[in-house]
N, C-alpha and C. Protein backbone atom coordinates (compact mmCIF):
# COMPACT_ATOMS: atom_id res chain seq x y z
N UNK A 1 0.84 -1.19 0.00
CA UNK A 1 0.00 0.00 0.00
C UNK A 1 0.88 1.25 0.00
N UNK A 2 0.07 2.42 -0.72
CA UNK A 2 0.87 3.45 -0.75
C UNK A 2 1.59 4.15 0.71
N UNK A 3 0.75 3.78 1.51
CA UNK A 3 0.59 4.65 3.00
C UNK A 3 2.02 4.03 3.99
N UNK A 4 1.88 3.26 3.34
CA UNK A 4 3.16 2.25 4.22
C UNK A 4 4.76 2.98 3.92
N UNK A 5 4.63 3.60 2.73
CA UNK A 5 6.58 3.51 1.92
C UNK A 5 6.77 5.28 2.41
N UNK A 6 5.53 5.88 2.84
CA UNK A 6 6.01 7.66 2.60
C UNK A 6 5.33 7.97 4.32
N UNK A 7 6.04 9.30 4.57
CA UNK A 7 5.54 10.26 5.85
C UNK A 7 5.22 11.10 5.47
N UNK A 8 4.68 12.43 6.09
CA UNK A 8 4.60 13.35 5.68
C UNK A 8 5.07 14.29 6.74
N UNK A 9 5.11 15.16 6.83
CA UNK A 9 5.20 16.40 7.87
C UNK A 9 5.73 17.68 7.19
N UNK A 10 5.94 18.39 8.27
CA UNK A 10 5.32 19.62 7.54
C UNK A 10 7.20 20.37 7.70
N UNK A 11 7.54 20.57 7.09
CA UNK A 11 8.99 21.29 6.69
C UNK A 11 9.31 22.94 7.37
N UNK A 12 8.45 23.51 7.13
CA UNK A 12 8.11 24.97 7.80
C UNK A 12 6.89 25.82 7.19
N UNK A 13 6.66 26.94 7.40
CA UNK A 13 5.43 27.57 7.19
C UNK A 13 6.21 28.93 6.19
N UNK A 14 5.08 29.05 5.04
CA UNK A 14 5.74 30.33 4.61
C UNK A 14 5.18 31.47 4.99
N UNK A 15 5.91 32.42 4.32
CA UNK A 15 5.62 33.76 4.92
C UNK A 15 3.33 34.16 5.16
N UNK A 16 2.97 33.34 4.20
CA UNK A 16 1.99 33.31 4.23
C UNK A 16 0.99 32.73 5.13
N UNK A 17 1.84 31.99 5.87
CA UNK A 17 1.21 30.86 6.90
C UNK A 17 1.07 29.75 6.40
N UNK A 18 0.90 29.67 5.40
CA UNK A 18 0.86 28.65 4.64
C UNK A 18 2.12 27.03 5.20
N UNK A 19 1.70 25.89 5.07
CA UNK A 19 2.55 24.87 5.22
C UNK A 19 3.22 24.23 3.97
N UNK A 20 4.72 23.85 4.55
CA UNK A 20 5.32 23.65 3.17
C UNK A 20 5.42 22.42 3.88
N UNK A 21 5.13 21.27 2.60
CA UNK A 21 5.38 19.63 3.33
C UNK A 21 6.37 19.22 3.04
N UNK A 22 7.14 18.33 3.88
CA UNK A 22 8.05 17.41 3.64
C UNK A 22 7.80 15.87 3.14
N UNK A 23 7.85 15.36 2.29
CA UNK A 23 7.79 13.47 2.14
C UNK A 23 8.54 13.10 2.39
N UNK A 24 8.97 11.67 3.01
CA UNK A 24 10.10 11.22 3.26
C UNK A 24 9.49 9.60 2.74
N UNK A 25 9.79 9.16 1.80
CA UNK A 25 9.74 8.06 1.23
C UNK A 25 10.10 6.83 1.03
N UNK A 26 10.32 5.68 1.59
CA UNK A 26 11.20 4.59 1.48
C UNK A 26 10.51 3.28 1.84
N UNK A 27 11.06 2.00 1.52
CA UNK A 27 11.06 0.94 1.81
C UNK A 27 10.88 0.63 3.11
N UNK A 28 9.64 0.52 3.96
CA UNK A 28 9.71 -0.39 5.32
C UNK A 28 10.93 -1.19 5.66
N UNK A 29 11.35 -0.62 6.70
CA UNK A 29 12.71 -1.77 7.37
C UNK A 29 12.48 -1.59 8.84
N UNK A 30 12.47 -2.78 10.06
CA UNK A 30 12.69 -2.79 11.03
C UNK A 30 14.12 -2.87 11.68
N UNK A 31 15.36 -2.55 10.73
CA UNK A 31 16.62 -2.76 10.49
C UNK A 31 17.23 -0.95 10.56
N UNK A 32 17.24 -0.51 12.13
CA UNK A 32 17.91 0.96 11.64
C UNK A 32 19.23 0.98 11.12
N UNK A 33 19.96 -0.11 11.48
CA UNK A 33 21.28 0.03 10.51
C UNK A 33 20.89 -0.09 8.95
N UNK A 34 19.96 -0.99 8.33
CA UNK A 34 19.80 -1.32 6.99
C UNK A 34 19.36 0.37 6.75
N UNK A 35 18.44 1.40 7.48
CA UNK A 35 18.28 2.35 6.86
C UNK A 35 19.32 3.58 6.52
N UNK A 36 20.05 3.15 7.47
CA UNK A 36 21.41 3.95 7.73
C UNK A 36 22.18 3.66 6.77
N UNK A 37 22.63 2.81 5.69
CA UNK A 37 22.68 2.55 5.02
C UNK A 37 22.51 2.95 3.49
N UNK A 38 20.97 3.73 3.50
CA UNK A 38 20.30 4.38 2.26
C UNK A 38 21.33 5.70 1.72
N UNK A 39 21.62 5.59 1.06
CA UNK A 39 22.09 7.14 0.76
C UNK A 39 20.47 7.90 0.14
N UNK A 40 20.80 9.19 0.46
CA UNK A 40 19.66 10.55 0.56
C UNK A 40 19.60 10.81 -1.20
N UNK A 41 17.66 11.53 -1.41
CA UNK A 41 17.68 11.85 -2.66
C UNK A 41 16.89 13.06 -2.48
N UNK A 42 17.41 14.38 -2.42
CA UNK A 42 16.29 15.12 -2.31
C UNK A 42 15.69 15.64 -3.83
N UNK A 43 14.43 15.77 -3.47
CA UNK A 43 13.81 16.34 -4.87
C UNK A 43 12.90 17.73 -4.74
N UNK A 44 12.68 18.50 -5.52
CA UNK A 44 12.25 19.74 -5.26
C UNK A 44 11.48 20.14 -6.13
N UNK A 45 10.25 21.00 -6.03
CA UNK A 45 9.47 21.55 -6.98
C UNK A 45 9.03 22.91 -6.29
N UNK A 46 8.14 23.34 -8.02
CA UNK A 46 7.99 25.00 -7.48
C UNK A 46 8.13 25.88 -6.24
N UNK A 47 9.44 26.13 -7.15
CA UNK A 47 10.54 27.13 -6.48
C UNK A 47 10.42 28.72 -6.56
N UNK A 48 9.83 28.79 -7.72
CA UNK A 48 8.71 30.03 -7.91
C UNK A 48 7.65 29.80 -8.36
N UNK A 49 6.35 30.58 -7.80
CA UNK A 49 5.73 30.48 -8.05
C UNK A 49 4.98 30.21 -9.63
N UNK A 50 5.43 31.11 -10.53
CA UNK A 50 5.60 30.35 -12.02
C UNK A 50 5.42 29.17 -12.22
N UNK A 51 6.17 28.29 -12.22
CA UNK A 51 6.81 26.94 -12.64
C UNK A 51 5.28 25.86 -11.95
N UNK A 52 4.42 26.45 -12.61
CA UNK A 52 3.51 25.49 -12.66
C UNK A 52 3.43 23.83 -13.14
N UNK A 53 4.12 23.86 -14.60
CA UNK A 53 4.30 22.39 -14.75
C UNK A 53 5.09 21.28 -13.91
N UNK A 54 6.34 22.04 -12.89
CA UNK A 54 6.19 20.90 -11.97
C UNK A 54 6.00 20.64 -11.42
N UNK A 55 4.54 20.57 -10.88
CA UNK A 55 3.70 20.05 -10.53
C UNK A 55 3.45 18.66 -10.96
N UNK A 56 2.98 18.92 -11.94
CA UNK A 56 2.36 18.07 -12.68
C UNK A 56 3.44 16.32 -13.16
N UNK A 57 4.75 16.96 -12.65
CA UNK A 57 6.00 16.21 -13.02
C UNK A 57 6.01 15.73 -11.46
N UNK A 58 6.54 16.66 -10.57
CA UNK A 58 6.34 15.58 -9.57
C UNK A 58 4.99 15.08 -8.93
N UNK A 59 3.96 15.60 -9.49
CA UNK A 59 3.09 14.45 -8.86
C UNK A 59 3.18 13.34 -9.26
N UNK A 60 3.34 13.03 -10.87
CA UNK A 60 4.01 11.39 -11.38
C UNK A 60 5.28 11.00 -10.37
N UNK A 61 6.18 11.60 -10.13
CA UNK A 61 7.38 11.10 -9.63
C UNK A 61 6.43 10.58 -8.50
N UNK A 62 5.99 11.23 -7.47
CA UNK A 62 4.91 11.24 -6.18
C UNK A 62 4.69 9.44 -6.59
N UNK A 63 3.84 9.49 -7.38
CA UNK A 63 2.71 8.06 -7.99
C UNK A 63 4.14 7.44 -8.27
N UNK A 64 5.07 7.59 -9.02
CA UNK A 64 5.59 6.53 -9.30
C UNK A 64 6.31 5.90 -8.02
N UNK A 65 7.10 6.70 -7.26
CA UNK A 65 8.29 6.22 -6.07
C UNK A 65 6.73 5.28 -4.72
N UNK A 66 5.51 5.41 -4.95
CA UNK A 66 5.10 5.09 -3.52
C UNK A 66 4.28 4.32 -4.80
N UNK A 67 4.44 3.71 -5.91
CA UNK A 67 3.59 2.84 -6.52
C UNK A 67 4.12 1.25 -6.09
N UNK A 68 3.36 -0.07 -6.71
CA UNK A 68 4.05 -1.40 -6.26
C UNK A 68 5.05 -1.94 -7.81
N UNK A 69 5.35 -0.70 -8.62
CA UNK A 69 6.48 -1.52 -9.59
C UNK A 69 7.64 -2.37 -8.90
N UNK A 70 8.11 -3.21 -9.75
CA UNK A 70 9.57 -3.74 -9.10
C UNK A 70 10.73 -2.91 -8.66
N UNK A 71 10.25 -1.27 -10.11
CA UNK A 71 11.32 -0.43 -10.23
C UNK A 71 11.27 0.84 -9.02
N UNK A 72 9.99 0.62 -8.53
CA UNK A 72 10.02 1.85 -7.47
C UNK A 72 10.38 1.31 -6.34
N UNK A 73 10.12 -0.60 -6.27
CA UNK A 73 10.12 -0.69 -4.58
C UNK A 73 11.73 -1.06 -4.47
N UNK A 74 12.49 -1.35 -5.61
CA UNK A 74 14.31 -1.42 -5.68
C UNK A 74 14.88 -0.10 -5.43
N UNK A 75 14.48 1.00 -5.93
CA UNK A 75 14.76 2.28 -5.76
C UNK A 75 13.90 2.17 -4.14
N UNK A 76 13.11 2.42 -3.42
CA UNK A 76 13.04 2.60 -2.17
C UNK A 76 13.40 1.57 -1.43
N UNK A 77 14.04 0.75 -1.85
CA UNK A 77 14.81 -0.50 -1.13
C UNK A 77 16.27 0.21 -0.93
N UNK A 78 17.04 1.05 -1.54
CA UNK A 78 18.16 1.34 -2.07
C UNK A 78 18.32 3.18 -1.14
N UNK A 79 17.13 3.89 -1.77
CA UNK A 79 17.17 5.14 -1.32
C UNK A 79 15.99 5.66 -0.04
N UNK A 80 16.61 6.78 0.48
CA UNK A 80 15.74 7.74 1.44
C UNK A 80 15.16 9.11 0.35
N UNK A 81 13.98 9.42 -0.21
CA UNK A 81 13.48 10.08 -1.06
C UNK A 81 13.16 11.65 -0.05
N UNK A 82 13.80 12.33 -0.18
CA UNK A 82 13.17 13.44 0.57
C UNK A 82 12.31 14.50 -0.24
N UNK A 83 10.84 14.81 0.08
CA UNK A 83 10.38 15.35 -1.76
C UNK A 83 9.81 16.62 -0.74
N UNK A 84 9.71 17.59 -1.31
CA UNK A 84 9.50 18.83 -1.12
C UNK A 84 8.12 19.54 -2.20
N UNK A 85 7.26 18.84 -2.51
CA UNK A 85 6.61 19.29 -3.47
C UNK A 85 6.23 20.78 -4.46
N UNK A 86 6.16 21.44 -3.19
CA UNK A 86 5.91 22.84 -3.33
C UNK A 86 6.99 23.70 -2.47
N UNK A 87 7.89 24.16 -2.85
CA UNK A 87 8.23 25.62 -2.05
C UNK A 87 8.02 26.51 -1.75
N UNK A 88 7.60 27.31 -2.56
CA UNK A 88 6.48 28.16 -2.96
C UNK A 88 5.44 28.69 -3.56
C-alpha cells in the first residue's frame, strides 16, 4: 500500500502561513542500521511560483516512487526520497 513507503510532515510555514510539506519516502525496514545505510535523494518543486508544470512532473514522480512496480520498490529498497513538493 501506498501509506506504508512515505511520511509526511510539515517542513516549515511560509511567509503566508501557509505549510510547506516534507515526504520522506522509502522501503519499510525494522533494520535501523539497513536504513542507515540508504544514501539521501532530495527532490524539489515549485521554487517560484511560475513553474507550474512541476507540478504536474512531480506528482508522477509522487505516484511513481510510492507505486508497487519492481522499479520503485528497488529504488526505495536502495534510497531515502526526501520530496519537497511545493516551495512556494
Amino acid at each position: 500500500a501506498r501509506n506504508s513507503c512515505f511520511r509526511r510532515a510539515t517542513l516549515c510555514k511560509t511567509l503566508s502561513g501557509n505549510s510547506c510539506d516534507l515526504l520522506t519516502i522509502t522501503e519499510p525496514t525494522d533494520s535501523l542500521a539497513e536504513l542507515r545505510k540508504r544514501e539521501g535523494v532530495v527532490l524539489t518543486a515549485r521554487v517560484h511560483p511560475g513553474e507550474t508544470n512541476s507540478s504536474y512532473i512531480m506528482h508522477g514522480i509522487i505516484d511513481f516512487l510510492t507505486g508497487q512496480s519492481k522499479e520503485s520498490q528497488k529504488l526505495r529498497s536502495r534510497y531515502i526520497f526526501k520530496v519537497c513538493p511545493m516551495l512556494n
